[in-house]
C-alpha atoms as a PDB file:
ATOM      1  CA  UNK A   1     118.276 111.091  77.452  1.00  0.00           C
ATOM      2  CA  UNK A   2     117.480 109.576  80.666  1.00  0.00           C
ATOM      3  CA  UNK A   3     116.187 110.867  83.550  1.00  0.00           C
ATOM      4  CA  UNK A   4     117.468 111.730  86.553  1.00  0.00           C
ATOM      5  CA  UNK A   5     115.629 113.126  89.815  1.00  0.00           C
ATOM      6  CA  UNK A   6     117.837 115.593  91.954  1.00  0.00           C
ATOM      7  CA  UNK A   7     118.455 115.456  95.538  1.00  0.00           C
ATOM      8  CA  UNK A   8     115.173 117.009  96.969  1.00  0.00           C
ATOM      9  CA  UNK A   9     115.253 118.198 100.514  1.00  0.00           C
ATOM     10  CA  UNK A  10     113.249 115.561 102.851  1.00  0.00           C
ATOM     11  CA  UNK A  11     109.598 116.653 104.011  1.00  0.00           C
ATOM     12  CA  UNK A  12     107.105 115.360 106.089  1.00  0.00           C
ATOM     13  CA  UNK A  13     105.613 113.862 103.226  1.00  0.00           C
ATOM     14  CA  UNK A  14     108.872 111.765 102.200  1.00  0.00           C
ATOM     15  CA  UNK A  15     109.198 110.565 105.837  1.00  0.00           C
ATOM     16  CA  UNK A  16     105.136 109.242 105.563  1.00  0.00           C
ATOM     17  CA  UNK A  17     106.150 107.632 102.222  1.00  0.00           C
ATOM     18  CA  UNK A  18     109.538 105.787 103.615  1.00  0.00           C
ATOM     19  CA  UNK A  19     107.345 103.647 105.359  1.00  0.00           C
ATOM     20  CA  UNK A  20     103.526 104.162 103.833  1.00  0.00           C
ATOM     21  CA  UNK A  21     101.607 100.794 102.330  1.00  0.00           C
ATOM     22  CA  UNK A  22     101.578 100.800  97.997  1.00  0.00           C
ATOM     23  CA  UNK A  23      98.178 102.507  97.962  1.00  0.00           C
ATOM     24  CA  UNK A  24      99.468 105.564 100.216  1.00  0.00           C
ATOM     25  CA  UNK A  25     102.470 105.508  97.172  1.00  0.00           C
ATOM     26  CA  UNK A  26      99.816 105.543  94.471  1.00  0.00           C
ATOM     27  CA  UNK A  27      97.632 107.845  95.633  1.00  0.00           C
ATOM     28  CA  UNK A  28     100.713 110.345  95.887  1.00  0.00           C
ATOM     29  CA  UNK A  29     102.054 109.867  92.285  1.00  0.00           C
ATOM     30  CA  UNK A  30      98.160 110.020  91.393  1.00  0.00           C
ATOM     31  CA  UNK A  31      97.321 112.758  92.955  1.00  0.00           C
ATOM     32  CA  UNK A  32     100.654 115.209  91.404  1.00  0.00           C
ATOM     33  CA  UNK A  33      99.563 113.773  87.936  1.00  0.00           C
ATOM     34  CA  UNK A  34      99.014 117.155  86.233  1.00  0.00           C
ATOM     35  CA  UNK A  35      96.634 115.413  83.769  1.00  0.00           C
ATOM     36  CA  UNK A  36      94.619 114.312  86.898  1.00  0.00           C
ATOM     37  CA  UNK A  37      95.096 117.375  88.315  1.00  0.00           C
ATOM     38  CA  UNK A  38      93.180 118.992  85.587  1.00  0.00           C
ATOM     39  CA  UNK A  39      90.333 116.188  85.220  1.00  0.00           C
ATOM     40  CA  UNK A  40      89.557 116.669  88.872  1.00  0.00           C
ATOM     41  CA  UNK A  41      89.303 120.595  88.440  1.00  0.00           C
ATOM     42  CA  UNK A  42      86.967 120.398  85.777  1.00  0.00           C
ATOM     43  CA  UNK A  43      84.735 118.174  87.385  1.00  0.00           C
ATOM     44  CA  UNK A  44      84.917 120.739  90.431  1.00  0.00           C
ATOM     45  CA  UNK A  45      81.637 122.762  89.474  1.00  0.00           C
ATOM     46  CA  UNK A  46      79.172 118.752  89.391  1.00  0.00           C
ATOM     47  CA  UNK A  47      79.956 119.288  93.675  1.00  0.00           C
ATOM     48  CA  UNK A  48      77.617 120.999  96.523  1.00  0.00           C
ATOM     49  CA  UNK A  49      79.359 121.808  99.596  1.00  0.00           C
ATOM     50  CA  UNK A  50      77.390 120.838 102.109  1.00  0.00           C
ATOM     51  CA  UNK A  51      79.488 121.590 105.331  1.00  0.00           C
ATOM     52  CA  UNK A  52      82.436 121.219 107.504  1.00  0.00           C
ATOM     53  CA  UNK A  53      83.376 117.356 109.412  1.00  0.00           C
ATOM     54  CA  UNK A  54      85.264 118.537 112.119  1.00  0.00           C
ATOM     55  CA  UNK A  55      85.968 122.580 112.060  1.00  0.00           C
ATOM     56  CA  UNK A  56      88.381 122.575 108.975  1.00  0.00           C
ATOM     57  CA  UNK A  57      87.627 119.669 106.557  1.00  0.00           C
ATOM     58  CA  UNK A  58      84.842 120.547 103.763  1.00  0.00           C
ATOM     59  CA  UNK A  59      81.945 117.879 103.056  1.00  0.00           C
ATOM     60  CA  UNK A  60      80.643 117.801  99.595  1.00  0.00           C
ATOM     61  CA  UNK A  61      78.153 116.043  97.770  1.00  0.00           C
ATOM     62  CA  UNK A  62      78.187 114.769  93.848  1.00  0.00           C
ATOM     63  CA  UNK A  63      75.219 116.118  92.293  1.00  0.00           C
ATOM     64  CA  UNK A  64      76.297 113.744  89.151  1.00  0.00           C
ATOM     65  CA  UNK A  65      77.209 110.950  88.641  1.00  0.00           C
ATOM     66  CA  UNK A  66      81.701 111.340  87.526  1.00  0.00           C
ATOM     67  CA  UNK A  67      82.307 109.754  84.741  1.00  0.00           C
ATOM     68  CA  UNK A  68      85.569 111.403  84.228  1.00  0.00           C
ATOM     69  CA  UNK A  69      86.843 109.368  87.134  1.00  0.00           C
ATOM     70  CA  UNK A  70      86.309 106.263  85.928  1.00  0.00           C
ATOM     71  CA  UNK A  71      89.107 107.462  83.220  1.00  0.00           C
ATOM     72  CA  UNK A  72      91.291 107.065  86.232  1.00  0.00           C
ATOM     73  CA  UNK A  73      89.804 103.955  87.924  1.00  0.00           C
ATOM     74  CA  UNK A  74      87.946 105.727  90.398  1.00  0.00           C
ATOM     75  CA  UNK A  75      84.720 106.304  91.804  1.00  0.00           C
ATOM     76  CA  UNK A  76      85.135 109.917  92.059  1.00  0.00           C
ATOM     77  CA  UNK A  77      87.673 112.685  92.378  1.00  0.00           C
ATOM     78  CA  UNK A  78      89.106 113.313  95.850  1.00  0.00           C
END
């Protein structure tokens, strides 16, 4: 059976997309990837918080090296 995506109601998200570079395009499909999803929240616990940049987004630190994320072609998980 093939599938077929319904009409979704436009976001902000979809108007950042209509014009974003490939990587902003991968990093969106990556990052709803339920199987990624879960990789990244089990490697949660191997990162210290270590502050705020700004007043709102957290700084953490890897306390170990990820292997997990190399699974996914990355250095770490976001």
């Amino acid at each position: 059976m093939p599938f077929v995506a319904g009409n979704w109601p436009p976001n902000e998200v979809d108007h950042h997309l209509s014009s974003a570079p490939k990587c902003d395009w991968a990093w969106e499909f990556l990052r709803r990837n339920v199987e990624y999803q879960r990789a990244a929240a089990r490697t949660r616990s191997t990162m210290m918080r270590i502050g705020t940049i700004g007043s709102a987004i957290p700084a953490s630190r890897l306390l170990e090296h990820e292997e997990a994320a190399r699974e996914w072609a990355l250095c770490s998980f976001r």
